[in-house]
Protein backbone atom coordinates (compact mmCIF):
# COMPACT_ATOMS: atom_id res chain seq x y z
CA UNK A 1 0.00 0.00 0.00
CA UNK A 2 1.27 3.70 -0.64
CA UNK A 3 -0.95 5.21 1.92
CA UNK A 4 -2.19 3.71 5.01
CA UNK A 5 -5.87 4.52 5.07
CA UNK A 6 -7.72 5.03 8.83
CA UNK A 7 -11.39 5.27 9.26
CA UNK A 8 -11.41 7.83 11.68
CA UNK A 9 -9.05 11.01 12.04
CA UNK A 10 -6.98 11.61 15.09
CA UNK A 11 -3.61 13.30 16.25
CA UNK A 12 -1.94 10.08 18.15
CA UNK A 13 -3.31 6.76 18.25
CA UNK A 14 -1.50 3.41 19.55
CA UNK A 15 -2.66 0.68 16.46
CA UNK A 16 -3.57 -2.96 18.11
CA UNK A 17 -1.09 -5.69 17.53
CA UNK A 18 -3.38 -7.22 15.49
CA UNK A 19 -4.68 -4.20 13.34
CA UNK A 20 -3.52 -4.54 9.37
CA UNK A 21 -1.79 -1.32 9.99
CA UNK A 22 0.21 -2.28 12.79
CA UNK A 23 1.22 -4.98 10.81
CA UNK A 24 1.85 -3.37 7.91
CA UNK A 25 3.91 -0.79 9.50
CA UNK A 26 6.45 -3.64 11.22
CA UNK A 27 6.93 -6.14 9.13
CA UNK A 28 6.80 -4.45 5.76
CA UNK A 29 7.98 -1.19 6.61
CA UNK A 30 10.32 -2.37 9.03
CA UNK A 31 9.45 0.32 11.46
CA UNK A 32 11.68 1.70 13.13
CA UNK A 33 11.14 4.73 16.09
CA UNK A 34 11.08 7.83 14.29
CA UNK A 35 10.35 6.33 11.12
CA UNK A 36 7.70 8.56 8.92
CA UNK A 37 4.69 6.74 7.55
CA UNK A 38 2.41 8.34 4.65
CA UNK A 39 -1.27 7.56 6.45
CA UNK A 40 -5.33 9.19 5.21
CA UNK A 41 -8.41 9.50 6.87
CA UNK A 42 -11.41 8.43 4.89
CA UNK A 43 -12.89 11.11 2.67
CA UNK A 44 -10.16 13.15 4.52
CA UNK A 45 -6.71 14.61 4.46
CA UNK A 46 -3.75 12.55 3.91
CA UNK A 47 -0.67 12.87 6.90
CA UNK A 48 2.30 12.53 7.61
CA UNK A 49 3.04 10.63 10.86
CA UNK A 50 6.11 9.50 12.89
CA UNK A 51 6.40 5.94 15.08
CA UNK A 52 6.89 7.51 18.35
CA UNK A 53 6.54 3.72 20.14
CA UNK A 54 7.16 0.25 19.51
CA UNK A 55 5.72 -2.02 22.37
CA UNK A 56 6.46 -5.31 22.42
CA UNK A 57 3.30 -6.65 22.60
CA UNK A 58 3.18 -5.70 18.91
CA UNK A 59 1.06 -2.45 18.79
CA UNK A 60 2.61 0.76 17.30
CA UNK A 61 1.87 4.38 18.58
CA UNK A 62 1.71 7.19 14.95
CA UNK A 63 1.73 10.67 16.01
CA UNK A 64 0.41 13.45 12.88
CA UNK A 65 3.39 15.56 12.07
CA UNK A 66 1.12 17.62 9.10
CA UNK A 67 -1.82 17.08 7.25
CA UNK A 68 -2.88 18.47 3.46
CA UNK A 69 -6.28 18.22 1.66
CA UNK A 70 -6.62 14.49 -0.49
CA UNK A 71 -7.32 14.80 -4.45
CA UNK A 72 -10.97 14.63 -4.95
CA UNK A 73 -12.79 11.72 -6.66
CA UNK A 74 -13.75 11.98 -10.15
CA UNK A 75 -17.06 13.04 -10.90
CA UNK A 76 -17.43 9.52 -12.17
CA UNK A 77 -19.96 6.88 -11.61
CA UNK A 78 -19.90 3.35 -12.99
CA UNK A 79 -22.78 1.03 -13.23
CA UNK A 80 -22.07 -2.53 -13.63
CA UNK A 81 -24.13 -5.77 -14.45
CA UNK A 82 -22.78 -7.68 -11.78
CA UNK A 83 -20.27 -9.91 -12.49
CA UNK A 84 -18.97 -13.29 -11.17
CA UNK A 85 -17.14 -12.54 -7.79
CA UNK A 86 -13.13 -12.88 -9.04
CA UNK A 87 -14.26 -9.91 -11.50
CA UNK A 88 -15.90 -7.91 -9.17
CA UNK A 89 -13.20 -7.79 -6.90
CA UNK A 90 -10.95 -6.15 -9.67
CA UNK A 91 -13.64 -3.75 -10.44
CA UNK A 92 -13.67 -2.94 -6.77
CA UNK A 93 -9.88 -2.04 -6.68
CA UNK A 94 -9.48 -0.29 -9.90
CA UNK A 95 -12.01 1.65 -9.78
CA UNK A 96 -11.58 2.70 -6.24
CA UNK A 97 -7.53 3.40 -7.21
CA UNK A 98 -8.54 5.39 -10.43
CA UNK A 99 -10.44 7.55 -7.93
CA UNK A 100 -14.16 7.08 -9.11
CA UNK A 101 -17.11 8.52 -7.15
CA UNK A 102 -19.13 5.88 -6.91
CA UNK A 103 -19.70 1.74 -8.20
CA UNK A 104 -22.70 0.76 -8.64
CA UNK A 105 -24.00 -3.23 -9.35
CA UNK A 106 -27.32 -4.40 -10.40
CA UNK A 107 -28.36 -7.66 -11.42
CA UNK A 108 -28.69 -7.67 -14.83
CA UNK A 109 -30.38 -9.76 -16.71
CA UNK A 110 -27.57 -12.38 -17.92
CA UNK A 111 -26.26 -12.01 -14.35
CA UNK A 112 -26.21 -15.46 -12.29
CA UNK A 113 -28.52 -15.25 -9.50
CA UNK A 114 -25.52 -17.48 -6.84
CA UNK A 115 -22.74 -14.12 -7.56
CA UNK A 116 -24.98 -12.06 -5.69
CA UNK A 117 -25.56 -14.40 -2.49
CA UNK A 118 -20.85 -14.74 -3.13
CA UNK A 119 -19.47 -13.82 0.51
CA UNK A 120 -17.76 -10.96 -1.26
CA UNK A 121 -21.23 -9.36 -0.88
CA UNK A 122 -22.31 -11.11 2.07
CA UNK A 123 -19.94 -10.09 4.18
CA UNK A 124 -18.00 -6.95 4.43
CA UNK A 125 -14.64 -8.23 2.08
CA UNK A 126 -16.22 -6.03 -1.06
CA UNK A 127 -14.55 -3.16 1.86
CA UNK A 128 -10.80 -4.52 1.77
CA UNK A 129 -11.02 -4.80 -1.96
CA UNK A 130 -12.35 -0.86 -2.25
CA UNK A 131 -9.49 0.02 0.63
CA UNK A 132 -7.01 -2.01 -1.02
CA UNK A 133 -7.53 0.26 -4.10
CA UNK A 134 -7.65 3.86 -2.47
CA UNK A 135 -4.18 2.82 -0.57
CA UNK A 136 -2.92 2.03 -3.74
CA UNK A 137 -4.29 5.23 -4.98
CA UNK A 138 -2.69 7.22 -2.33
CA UNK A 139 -5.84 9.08 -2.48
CA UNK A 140 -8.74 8.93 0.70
CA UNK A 141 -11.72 9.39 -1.55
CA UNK A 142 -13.69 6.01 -0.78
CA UNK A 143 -16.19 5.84 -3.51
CA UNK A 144 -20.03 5.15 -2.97
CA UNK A 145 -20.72 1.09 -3.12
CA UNK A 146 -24.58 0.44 -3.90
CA UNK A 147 -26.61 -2.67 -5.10
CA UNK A 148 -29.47 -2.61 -6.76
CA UNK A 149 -32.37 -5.00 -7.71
CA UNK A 150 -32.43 -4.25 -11.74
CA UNK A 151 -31.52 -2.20 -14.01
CA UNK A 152 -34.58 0.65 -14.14
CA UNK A 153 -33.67 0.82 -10.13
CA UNK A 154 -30.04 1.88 -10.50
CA UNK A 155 -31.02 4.22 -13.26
CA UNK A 156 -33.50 5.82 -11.26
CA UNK A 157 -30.47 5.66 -8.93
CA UNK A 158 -28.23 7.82 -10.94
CA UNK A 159 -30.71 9.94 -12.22
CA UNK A 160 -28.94 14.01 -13.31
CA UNK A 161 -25.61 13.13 -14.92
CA UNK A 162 -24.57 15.19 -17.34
CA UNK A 163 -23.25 12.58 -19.66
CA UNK A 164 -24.36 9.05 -19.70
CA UNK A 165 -22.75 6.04 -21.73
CA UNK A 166 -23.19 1.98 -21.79
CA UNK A 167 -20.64 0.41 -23.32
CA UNK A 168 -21.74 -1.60 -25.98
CA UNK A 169 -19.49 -3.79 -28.37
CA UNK A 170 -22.73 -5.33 -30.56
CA UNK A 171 -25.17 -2.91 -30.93
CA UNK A 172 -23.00 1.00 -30.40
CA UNK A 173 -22.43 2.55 -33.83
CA UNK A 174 -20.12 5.14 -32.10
CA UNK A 175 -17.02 5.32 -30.60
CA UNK A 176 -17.16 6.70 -26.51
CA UNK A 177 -14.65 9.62 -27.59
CA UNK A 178 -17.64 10.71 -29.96
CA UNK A 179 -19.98 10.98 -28.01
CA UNK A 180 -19.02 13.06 -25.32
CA UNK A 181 -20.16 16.58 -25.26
CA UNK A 182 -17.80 19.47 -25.16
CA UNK A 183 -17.88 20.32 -21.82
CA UNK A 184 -19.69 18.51 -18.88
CA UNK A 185 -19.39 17.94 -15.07
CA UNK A 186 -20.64 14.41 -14.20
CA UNK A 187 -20.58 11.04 -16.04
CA UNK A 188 -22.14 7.87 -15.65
CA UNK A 189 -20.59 4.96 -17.52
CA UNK A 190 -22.07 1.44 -17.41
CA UNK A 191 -20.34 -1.93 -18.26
CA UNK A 192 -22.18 -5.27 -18.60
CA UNK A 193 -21.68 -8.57 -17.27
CA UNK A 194 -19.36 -10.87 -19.01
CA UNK A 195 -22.27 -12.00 -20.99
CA UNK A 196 -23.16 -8.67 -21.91
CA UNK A 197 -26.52 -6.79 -22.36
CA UNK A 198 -29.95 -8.09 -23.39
CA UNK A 199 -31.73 -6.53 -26.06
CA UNK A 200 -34.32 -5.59 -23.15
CA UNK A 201 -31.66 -3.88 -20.96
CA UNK A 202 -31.02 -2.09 -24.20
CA UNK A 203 -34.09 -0.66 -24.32
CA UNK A 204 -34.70 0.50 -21.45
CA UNK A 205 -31.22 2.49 -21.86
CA UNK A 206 -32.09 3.94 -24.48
CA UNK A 207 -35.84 5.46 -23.67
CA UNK A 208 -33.41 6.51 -20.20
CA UNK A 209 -31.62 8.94 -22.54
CA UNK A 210 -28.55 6.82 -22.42
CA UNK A 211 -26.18 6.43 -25.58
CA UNK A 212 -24.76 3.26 -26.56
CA UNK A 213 -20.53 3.39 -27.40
CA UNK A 214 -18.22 1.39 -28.01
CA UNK A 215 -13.96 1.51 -27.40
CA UNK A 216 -13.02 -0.07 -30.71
CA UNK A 217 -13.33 -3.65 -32.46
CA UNK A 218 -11.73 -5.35 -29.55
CA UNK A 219 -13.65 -7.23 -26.78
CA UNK A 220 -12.51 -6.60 -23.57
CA UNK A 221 -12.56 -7.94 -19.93
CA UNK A 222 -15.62 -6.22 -18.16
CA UNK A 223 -12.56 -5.05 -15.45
CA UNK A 224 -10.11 -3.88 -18.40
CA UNK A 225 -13.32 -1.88 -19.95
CA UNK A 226 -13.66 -0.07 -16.67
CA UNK A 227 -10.25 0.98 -16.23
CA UNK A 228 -10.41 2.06 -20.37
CA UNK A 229 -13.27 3.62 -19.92
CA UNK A 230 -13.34 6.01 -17.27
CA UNK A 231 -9.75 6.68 -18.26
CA UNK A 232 -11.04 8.00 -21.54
CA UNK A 233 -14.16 9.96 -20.29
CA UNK A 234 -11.51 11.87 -17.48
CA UNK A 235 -9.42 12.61 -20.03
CA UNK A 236 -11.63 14.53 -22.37
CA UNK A 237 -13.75 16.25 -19.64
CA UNK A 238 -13.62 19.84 -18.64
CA UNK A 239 -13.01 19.51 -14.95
CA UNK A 240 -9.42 16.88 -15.24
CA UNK A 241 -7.17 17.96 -13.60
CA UNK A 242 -3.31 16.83 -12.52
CA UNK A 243 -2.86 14.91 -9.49
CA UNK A 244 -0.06 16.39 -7.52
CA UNK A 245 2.72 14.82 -5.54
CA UNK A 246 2.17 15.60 -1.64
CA UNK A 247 4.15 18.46 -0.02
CA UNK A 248 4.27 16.85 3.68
């Protein structure tokens, strides 16, 4: 991880022994006392902290040496027929590390009915899979997780984007890059399941306002079009802007 990411804020906090940033911190980082640690706050700032103890029971103490404001999340939603479980969890991290503000699942109509009852959902592991990302991301923006029932639901869901896409690779006469408009704030960009949409999800798309695109003869992985895809639609957008490198 490039960031070690906290739930709640504070100035000095002792980590348990058995906390996955305590172990982080000693056995990959080989802490040391004194040693500075990069660390976030949810939907906060990122720090700067120093190891000011090492007990031996295993537990580590961080104090905050400085703080500065996180890059914000992209004003970028994706909507995905939910996938089998392995995929999912791909989607989860990549999306979360390319700084998205929200991923949303539905179950589509060529979705299996077992991937929603996986434990990924059942439990709370779809959380290290979004956390793993946003450390990776060195980022704290923890994007908005949502399931919905079908596919009118999670429309009605993401109802007032300014720009709204399904990527399509059998029906979409246009590329993605066409389609955009010149200048817009908010995007939603939806990606089937492996098996892709039915002609009935189609429709209802379409009398949604949506546009169907596509990103070129090539089929790709439902996780490798999510990544392409909201890559593309940041690019082009009015509000992009650089990340920087921290100053703490």
């Amino acid at each position: 991880m490039n960031l070690i990411l906290f739930d709640q804020s504070f100035e000095e906090s002792t980590l348990p022994p058995e906390s996955v940033q305590a172990l982080h911190i000693r056995r990959v980082l080989r802490a040391q006392l004194g040693m500075r640690v990069f660390l976030g706050f949810v939907n906060g700032p990122r720090a700067r902290a120093e190891v000011i103890a090492l007990a031996e029971d295993g537990s580590v103490t961080l104090r905050v040496l400085a703080t500065e404001p996180s890059p914000p999340a992209l004003p970028i939603t994706l909507l995905v027929g939910l996938p089998r479980p392995h995929t999912a969890k791909r989607i989860l991290s990549e999306a979360a590390s390319l700084g998205v503000s929200g991923i949303h699942f539905f179950e589509s109509e060529r979705s299996e009915p077992s991937y929603a009852l996986s434990s990924l959902w059942q439990t709370d592991a779809w959380r290290e899979r979004v956390r793993h990302g946003v450390e990776q991301s060195f980022t704290t923006s923890w994007p908005e997780v949502a399931m919905h029932a079908d596919l009118q639901s999670a429309i009605s869901a993401l109802y007032g984007a300014d720009f709204n896409v399904v990527l399509d690779n059998y029906e979409a006469a246009a590329a993605i890059g066409s389609l955009m408009p010149a200048a817009f704030s908010s995007a939603v960009i939806a990606v089937g399941s492996e098996r892709g949409w039915s002609a009935q999800e189609r429709s209802v798309f379409i009398k949604n306002g949506w546009k169907l695109a596509h990103m070129g003869a090539h089929v790709l992985r439902a996780e490798t079009a999510c990544v392409a895809a909201v890559a593309a639609v940041a690019s082009k957008a009015a509000w992009w802007s650089q990340q920087t490198q921290t100053q703490l």
